[in-house]
N, C-alpha and C. Protein backbone atom coordinates (compact mmCIF):
# COMPACT_ATOMS: atom_id res chain seq x y z
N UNK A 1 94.33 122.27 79.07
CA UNK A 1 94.87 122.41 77.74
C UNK A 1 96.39 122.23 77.79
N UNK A 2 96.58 121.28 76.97
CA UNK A 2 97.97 121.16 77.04
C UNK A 2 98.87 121.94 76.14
N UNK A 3 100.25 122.54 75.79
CA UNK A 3 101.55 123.55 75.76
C UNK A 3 101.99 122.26 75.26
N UNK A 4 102.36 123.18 74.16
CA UNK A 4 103.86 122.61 72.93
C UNK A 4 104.80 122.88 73.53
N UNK A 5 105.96 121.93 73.23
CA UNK A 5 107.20 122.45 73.96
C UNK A 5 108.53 121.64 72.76
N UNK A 6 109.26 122.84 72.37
CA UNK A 6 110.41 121.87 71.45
C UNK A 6 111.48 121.59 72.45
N UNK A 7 111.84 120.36 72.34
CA UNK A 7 113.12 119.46 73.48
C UNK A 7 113.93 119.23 72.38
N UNK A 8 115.61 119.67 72.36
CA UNK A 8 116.21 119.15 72.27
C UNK A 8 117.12 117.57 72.42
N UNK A 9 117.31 116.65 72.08
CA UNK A 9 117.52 115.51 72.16
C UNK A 9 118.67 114.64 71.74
N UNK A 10 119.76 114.11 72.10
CA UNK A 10 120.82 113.66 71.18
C UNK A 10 119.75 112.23 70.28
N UNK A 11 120.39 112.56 68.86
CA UNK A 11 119.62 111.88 67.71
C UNK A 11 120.03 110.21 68.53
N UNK A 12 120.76 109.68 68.83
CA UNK A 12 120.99 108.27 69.28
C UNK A 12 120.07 108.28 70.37
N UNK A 13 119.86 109.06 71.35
CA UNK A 13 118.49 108.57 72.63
C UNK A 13 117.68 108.84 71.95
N UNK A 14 116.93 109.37 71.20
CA UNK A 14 115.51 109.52 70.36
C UNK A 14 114.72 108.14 70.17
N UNK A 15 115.70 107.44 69.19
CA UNK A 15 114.88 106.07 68.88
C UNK A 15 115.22 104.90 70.37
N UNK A 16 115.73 105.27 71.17
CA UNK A 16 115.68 104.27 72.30
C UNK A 16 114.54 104.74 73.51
N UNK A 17 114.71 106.25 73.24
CA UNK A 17 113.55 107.25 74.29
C UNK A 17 111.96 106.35 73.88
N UNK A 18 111.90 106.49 72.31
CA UNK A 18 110.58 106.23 71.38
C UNK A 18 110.13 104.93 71.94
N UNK A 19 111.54 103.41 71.99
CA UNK A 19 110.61 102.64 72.14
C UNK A 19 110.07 101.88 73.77
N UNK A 20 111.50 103.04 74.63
CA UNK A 20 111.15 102.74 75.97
C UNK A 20 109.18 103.45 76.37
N UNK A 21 108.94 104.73 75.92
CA UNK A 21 108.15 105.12 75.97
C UNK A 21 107.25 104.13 74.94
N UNK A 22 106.77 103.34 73.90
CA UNK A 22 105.99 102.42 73.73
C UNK A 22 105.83 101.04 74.51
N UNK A 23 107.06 100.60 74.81
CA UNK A 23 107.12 99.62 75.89
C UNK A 23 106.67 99.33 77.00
N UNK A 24 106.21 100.81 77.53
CA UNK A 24 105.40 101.66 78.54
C UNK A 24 103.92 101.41 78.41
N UNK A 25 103.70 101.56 77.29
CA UNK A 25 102.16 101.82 76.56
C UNK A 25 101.98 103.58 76.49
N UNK A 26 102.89 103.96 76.88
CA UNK A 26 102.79 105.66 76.60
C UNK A 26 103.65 106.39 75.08
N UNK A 27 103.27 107.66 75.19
CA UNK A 27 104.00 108.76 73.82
C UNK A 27 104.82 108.77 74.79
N UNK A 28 105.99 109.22 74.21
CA UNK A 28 107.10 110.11 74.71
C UNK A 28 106.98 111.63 75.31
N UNK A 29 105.81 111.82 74.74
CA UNK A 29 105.14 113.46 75.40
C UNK A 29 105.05 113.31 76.95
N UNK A 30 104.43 111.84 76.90
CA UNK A 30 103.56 111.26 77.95
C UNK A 30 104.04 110.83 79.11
N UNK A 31 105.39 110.32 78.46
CA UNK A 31 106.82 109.48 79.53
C UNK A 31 107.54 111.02 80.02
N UNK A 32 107.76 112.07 79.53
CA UNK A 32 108.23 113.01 79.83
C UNK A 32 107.66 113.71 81.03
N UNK A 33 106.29 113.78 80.66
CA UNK A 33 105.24 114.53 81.75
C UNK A 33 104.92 113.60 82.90
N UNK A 34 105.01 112.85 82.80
CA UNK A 34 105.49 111.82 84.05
C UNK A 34 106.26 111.71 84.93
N UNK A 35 107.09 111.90 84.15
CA UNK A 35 108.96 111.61 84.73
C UNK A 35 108.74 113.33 85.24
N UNK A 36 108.54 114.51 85.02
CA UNK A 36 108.38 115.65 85.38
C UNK A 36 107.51 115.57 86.63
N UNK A 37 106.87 114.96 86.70
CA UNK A 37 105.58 115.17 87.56
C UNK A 37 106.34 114.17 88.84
N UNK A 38 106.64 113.22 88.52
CA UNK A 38 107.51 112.33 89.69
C UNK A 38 108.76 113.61 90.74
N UNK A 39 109.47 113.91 89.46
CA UNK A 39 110.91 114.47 90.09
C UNK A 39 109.94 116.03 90.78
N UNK A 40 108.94 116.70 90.28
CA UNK A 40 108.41 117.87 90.80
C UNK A 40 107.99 117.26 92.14
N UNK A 41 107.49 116.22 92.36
CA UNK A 41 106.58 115.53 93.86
C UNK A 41 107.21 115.05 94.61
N UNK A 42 108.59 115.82 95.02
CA UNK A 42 109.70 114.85 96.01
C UNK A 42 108.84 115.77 97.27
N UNK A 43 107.93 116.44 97.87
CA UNK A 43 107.34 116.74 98.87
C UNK A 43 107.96 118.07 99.56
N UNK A 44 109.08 118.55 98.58
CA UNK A 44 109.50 119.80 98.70
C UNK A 44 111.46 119.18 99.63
N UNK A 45 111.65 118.37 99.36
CA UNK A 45 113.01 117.97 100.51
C UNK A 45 113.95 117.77 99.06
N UNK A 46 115.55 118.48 99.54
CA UNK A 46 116.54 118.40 98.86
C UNK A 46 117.08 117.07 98.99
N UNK A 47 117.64 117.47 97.61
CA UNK A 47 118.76 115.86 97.36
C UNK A 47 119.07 114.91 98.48
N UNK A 48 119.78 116.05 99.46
CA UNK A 48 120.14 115.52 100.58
C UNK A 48 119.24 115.13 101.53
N UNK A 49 118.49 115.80 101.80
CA UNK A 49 117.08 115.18 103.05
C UNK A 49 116.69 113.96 101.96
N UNK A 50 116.10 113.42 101.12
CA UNK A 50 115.84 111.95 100.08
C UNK A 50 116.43 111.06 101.04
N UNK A 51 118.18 111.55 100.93
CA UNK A 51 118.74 110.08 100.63
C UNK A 51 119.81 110.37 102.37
N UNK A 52 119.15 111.12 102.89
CA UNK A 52 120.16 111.25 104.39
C UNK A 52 119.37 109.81 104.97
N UNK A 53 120.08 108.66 105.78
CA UNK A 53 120.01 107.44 106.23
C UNK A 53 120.47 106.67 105.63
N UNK A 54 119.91 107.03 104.11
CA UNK A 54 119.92 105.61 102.72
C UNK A 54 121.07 105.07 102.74
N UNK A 55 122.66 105.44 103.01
CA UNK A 55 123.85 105.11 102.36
C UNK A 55 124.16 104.78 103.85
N UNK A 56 125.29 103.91 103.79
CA UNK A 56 126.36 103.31 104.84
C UNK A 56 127.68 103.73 104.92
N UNK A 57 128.46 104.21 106.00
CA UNK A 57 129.98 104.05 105.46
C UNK A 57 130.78 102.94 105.38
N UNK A 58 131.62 103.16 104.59
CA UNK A 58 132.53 102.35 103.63
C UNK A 58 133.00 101.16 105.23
N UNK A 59 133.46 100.21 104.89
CA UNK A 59 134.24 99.34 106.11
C UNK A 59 135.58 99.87 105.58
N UNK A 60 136.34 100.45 106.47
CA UNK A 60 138.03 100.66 105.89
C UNK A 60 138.11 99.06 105.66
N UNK A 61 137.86 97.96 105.90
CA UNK A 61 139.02 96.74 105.68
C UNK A 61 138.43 96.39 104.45
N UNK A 62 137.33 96.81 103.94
CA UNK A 62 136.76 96.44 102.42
C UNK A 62 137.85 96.50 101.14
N UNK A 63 138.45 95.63 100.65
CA UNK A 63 139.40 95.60 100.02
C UNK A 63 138.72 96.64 98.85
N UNK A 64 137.38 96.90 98.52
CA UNK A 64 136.99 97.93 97.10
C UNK A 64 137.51 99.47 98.12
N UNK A 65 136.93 99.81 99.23
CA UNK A 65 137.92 101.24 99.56
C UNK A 65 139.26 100.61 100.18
N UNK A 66 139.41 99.97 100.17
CA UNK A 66 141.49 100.07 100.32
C UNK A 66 141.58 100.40 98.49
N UNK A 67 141.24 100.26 97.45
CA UNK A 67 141.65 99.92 96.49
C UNK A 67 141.03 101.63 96.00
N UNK A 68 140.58 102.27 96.10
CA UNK A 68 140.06 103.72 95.83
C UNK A 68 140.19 104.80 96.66
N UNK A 69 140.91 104.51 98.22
CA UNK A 69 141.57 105.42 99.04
C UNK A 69 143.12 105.68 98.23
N UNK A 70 143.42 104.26 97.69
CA UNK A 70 144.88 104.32 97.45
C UNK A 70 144.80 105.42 95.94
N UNK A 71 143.87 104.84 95.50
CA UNK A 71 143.77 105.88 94.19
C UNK A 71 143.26 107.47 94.83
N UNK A 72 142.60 107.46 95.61
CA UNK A 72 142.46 109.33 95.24
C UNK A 72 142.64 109.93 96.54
N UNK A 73 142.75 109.06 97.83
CA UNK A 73 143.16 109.85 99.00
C UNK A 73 144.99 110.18 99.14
């Protein structure tokens, strides 16, 4: 048995939420409980265990971090 639930929503994502969720072939009830059920089934591992390997460090000679060390380091 499925539970009512009122969601708050900014009125501008509503009608883009509505037609991504038809575009789908699903309700928006439907895209929600999905998207819930995905992010609940990460197998119990934090943010960090996900994505520990996934990323590379920066090359210092990469002119994009010479150009964002200079800005915030």
């Amino acid at each position: 048995m499925k539970t009512k639930l009122t969601v708050t929503i900014d009125p501008d994502l509503l009608p883009v939420a509505k037609l991504y969720a038809k575009s789908q072939g699903k309700s928006l009830s439907a895209l929600i409980e999905d998207t819930l059920r995905e992010l609940s089934a990460s197998d119990g591992k934090s943010f960090s265990e996900r994505w520990t390997g996934a990323l590379r460090l920066a090359d210092h000679g990469d002119a994009r971090f010479e150009a964002l060390a200079k800005k915030y380091l």
